[in-house]
Protein backbone atom coordinates (compact mmCIF):
# COMPACT_ATOMS: atom_id res chain seq x y z
CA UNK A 1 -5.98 -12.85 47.86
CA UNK A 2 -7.96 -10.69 50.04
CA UNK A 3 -10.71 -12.19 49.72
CA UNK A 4 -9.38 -16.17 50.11
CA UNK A 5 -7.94 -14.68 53.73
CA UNK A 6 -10.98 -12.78 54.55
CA UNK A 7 -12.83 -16.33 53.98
CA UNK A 8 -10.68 -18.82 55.75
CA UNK A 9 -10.03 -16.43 59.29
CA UNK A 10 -14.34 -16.31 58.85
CA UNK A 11 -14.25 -20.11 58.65
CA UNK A 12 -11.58 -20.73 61.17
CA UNK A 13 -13.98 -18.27 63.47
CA UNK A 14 -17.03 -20.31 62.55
CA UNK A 15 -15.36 -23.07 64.12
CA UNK A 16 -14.10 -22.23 66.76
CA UNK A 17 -17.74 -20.80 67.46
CA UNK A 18 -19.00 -23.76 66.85
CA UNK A 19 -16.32 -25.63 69.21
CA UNK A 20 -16.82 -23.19 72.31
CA UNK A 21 -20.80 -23.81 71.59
CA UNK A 22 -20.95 -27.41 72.14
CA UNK A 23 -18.47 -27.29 75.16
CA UNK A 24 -20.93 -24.81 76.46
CA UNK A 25 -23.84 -26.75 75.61
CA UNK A 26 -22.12 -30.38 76.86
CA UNK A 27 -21.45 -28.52 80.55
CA UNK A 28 -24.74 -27.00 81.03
CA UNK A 29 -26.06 -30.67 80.29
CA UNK A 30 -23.72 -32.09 82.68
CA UNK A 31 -24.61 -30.04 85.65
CA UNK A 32 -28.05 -30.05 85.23
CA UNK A 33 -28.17 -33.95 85.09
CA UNK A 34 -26.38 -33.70 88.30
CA UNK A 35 -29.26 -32.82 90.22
CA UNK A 36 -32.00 -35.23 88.48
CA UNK A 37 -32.88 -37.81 91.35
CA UNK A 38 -31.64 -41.57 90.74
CA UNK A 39 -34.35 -42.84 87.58
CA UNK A 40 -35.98 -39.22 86.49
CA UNK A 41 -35.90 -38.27 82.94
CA UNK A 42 -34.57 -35.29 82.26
CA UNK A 43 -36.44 -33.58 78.94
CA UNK A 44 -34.34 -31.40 76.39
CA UNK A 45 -35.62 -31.26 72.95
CA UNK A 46 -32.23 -29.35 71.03
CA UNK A 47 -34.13 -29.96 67.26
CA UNK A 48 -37.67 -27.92 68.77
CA UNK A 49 -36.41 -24.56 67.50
CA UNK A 50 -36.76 -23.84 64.09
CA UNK A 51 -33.03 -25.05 62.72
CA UNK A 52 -32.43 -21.72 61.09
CA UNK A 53 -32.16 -20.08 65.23
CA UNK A 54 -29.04 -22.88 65.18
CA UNK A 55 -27.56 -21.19 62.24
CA UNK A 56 -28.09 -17.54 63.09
CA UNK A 57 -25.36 -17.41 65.79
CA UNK A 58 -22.93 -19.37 63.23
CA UNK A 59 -23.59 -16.93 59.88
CA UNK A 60 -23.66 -13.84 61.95
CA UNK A 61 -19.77 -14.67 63.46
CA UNK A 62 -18.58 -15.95 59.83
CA UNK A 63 -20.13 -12.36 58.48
CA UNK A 64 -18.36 -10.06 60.89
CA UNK A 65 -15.02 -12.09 60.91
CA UNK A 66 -15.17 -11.95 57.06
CA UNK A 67 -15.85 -7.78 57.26
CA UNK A 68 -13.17 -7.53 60.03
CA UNK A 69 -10.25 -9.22 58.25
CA UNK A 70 -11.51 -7.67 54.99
CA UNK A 71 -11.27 -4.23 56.26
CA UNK A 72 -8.01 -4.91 58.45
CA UNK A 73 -6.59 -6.67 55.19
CA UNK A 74 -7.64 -4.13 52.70
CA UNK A 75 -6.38 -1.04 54.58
């Protein structure tokens, strides 16, 4: 039972990660497009990094939410 716990609070962080991120990522994009002049292109490649650096951020919150309600749970 530990272990199912452990693994949903990790997924539930992953999530919510992965919620904030694009918020994040979806306000950055709107205020730079705020200063592009009327008919400029504005350039952003998101898939140019290698898609494991996309995962990284993900794995390493689902890890240390796992280990921290593992260790809290287990005590």
């Amino acid at each position: 039972m530990v272990y199912i716990k452990s693994f949903v609070v990790a997924l539930v962080a992953t999530a919510v990660t992965a919620v904030c991120s694009a918020v994040v990522l979806l306000l950055i994009a709107m205020f730079r497009t705020r200063s592009v002049p009327e008919g400029a292109e504005l350039g952003w490649d998101p898939i140019s990094p290698h898609p494991i650096l996309w995962l990284l951020p993900f794995l390493a919150v689902f890890c240390l939410s796992f280990l921290w309600e593992y260790r809290r749970v287990a005590k």
